[in-house]
N, C-alpha and C. Protein backbone atom coordinates (compact mmCIF):
# COMPACT_ATOMS: atom_id res chain seq x y z
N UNK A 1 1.35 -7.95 -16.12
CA UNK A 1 2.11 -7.31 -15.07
C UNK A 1 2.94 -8.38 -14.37
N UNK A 2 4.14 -8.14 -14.55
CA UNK A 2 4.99 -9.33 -13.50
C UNK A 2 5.25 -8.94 -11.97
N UNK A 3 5.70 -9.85 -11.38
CA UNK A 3 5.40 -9.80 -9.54
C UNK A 3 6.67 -8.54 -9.26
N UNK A 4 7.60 -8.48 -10.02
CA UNK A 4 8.13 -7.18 -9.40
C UNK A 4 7.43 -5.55 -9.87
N UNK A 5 6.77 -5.78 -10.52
CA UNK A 5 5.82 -4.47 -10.91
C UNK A 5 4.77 -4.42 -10.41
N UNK A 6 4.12 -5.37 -9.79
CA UNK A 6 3.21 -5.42 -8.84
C UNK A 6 3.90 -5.46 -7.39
N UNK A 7 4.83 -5.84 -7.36
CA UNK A 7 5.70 -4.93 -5.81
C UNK A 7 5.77 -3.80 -5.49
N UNK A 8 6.43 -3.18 -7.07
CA UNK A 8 7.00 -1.67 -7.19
C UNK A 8 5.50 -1.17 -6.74
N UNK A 9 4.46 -0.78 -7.66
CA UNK A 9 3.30 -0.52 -7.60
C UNK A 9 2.44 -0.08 -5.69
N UNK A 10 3.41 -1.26 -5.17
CA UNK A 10 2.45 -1.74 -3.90
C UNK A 10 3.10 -0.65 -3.08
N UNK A 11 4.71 -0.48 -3.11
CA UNK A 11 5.32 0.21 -2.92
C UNK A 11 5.56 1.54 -2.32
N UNK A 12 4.65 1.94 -3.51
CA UNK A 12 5.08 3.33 -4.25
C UNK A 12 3.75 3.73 -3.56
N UNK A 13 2.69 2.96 -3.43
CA UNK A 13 1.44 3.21 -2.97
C UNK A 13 1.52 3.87 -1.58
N UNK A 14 2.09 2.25 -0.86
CA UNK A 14 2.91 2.67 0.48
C UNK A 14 3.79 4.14 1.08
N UNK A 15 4.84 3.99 0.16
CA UNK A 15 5.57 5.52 0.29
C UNK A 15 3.91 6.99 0.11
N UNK A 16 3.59 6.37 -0.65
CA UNK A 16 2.56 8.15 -0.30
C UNK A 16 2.13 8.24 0.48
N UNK A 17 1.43 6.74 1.36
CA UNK A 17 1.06 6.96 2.87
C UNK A 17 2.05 7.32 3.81
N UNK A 18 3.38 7.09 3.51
CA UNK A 18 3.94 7.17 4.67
C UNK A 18 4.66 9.06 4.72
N UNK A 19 4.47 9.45 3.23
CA UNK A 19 5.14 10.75 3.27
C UNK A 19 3.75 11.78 2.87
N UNK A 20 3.03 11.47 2.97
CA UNK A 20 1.97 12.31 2.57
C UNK A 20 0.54 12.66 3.25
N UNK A 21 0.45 11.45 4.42
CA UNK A 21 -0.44 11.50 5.47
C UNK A 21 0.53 12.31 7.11
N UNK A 22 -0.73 12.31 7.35
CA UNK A 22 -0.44 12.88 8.86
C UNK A 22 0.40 11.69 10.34
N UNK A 23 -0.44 10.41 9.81
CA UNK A 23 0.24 9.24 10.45
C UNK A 23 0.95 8.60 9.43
N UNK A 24 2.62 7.53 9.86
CA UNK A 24 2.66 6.78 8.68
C UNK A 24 2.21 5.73 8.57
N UNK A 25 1.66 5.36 6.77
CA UNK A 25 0.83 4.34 6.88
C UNK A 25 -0.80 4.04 7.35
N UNK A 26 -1.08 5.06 7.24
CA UNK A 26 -2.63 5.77 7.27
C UNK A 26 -2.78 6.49 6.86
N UNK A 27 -4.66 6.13 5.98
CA UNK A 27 -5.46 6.96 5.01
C UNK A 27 -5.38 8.44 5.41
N UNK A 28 -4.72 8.97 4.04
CA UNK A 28 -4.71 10.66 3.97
C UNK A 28 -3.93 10.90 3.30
N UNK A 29 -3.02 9.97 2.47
CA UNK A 29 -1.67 10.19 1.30
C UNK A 29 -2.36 10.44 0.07
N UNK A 30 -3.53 10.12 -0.46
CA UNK A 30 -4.16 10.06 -1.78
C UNK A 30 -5.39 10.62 -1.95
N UNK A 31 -5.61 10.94 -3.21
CA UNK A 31 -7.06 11.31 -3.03
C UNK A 31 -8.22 10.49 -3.30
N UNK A 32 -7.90 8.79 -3.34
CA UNK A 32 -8.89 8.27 -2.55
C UNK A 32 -9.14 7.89 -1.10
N UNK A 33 -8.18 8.66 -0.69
CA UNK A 33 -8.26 8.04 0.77
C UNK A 33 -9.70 9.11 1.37
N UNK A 34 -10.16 8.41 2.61
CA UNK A 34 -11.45 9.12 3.15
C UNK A 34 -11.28 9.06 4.89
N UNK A 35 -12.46 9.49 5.65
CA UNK A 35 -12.24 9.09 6.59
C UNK A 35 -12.14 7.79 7.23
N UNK A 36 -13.20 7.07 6.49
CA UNK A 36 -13.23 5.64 6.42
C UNK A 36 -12.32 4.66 6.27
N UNK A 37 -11.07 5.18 5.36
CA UNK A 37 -9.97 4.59 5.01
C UNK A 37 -9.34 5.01 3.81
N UNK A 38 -8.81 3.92 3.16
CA UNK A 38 -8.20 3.84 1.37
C UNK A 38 -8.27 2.60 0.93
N UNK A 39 -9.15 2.48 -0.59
CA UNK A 39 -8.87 1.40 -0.70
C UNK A 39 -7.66 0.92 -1.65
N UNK A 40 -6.53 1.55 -1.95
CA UNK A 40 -5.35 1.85 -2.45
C UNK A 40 -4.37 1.15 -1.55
N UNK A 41 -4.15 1.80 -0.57
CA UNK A 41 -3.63 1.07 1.14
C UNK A 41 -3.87 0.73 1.50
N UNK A 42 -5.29 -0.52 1.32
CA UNK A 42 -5.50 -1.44 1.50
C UNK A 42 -4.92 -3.00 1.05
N UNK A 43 -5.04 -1.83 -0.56
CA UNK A 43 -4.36 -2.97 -1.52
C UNK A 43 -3.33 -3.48 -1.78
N UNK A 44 -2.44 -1.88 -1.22
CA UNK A 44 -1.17 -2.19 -0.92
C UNK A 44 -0.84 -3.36 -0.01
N UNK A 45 -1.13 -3.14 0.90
CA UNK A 45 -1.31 -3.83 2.47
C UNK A 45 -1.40 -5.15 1.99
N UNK A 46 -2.25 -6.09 0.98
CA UNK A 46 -2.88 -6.87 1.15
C UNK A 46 -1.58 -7.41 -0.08
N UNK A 47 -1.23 -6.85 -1.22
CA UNK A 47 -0.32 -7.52 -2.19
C UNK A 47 0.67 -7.72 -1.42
N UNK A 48 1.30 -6.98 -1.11
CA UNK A 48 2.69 -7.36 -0.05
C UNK A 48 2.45 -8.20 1.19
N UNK A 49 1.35 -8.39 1.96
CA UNK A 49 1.69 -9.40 2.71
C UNK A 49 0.87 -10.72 2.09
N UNK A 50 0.37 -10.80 1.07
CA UNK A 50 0.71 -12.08 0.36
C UNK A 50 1.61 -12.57 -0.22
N UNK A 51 2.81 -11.18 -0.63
CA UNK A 51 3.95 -11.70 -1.22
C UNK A 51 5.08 -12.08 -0.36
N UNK A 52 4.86 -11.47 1.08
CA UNK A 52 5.64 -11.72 2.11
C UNK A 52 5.58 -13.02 2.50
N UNK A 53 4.04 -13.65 2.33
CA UNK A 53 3.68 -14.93 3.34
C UNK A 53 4.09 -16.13 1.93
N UNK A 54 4.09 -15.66 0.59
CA UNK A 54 4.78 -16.74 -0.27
C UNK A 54 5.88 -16.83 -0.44
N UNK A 55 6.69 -15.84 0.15
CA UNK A 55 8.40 -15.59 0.48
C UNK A 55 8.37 -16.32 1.59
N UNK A 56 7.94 -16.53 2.51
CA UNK A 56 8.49 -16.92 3.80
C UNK A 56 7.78 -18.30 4.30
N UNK A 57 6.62 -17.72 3.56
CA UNK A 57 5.37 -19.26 4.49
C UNK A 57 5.71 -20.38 3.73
């Protein structure tokens, strides 16, 4: 998998939270999300701001 398909991926993850939950960017876009959370939008969360902090840091 190269780093722009693991962007897209992170992405695309992102967009379902933000058009498919009740808040944007909180667990409720997928059907692993729970009350507890997602660990999908987590992962999202976590690839992109490592790719942010090796872009910038």
């Amino acid at each position: 998998m190269t780093l722009a398909e693991l962007i897209w991926a992170a992405n695309r993850t992102m967009d379902m939270h933000w058009t498919r939950s009740p808040n944007p960017w909180q667990p409720g876009g997928c059907w692993q999300c729970t009350e507890d959370g997602c660990p999908q939008l987590e992962w999202a969360q976590t690839v992109l701001a490592d790719v942010r902090n090796q872009l910038l840091g």
